[in-house]
Protein backbone atom coordinates (compact mmCIF):
# COMPACT_ATOMS: atom_id res chain seq x y z
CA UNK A 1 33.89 62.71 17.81
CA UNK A 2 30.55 61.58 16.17
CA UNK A 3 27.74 63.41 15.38
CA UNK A 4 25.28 63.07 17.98
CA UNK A 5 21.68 64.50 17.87
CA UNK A 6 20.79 67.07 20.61
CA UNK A 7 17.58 66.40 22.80
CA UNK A 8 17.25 69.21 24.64
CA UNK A 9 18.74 72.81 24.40
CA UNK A 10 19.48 75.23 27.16
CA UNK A 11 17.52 78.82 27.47
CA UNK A 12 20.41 80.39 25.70
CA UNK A 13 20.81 77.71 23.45
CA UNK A 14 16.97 77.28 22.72
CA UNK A 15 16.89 81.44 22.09
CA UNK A 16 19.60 81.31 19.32
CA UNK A 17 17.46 78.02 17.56
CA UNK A 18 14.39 80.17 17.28
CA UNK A 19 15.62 83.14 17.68
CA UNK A 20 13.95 84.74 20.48
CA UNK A 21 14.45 86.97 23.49
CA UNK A 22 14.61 84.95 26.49
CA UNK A 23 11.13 87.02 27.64
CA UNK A 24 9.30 85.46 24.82
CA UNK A 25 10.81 81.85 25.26
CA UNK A 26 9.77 81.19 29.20
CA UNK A 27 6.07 83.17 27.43
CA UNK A 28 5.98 80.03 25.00
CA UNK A 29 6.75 77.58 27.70
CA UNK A 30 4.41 79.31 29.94
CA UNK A 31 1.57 79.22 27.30
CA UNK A 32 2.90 75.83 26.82
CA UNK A 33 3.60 76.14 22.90
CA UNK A 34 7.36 74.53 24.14
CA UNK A 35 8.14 71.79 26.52
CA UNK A 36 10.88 72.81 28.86
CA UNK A 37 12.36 70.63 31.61
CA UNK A 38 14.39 70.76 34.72
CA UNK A 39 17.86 69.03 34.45
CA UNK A 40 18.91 70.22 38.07
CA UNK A 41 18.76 73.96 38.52
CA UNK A 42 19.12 73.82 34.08
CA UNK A 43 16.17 74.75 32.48
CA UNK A 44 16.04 72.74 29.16
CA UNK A 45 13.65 73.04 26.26
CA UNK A 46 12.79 69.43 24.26
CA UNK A 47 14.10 69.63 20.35
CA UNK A 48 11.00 67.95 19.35
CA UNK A 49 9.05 70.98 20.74
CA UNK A 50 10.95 73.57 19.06
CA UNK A 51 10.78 71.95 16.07
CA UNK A 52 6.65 71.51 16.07
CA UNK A 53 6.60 75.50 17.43
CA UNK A 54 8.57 76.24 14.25
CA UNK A 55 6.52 74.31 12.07
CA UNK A 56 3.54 75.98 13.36
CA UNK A 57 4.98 79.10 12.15
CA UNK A 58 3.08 80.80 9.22
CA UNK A 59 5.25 80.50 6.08
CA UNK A 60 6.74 84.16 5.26
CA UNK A 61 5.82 85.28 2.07
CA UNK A 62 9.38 87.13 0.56
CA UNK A 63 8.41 90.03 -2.26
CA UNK A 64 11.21 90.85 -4.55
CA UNK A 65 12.08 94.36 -4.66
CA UNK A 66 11.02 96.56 -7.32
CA UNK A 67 14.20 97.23 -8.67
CA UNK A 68 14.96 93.43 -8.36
CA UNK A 69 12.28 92.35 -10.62
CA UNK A 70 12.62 95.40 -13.48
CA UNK A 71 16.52 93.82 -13.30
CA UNK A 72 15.23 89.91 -13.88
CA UNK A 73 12.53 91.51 -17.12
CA UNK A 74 15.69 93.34 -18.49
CA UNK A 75 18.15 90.10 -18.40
CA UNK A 76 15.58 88.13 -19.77
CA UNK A 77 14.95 90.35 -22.41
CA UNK A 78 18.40 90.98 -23.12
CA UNK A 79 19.47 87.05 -22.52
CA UNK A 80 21.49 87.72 -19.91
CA UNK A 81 21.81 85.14 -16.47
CA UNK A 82 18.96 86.15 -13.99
CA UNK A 83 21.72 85.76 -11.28
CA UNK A 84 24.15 88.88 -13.23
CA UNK A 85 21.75 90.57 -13.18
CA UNK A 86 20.88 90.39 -9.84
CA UNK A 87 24.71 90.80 -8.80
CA UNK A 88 24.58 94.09 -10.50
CA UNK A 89 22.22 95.60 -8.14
CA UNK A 90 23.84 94.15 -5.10
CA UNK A 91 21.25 91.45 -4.66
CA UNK A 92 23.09 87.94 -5.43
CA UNK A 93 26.22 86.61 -5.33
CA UNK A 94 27.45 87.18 -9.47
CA UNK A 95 29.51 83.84 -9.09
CA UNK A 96 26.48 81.67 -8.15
């Protein structure tokens, strides 16, 4: 089976790609921030409008924990792999 490129999701579908409550979604094609269509009875939402909706989106500014960052000043202090270092708080994966 090839790969073929998806054009329009369902609701369900269209709530997991976001993700969203289905509320919110039929809000955003109410406002109309998304493009849905009628395929029968099927409500479907266009991929292209998804994708400019999450584009839109502000970009989320991550902080690194406390504990996260005294652990990165103490490896490189010490010389050891950021990533350990991390690992030994919980925080990364220590085979990365």
């Amino acid at each position: 089976m090839t790969d073929q490129i998806k054009l329009a999701y369902t609701v369900v579908e269209a709530c997991a790609a976001i993700p969203c409550s289905r509320t919110k979604l039929y809000e955003l094609i109410a406002t109309g921030c998304l493009d849905a269509r009628k395929e029968g009875r099927t409500t479907v939402i266009t991929a292209e409008s998804l994708q400019v909706y999450c584009n839109a989106r502000p970009k989320a500014e991550i902080r690194v924990p406390v504990m996260a960052k005294r652990a990165m000043e103490r490896a490189k202090r010490k010389g050891v792999r950021q990533g350990a270092a991390l690992a030994d708080l919980g925080l990364e994966d220590a085979s990365a």
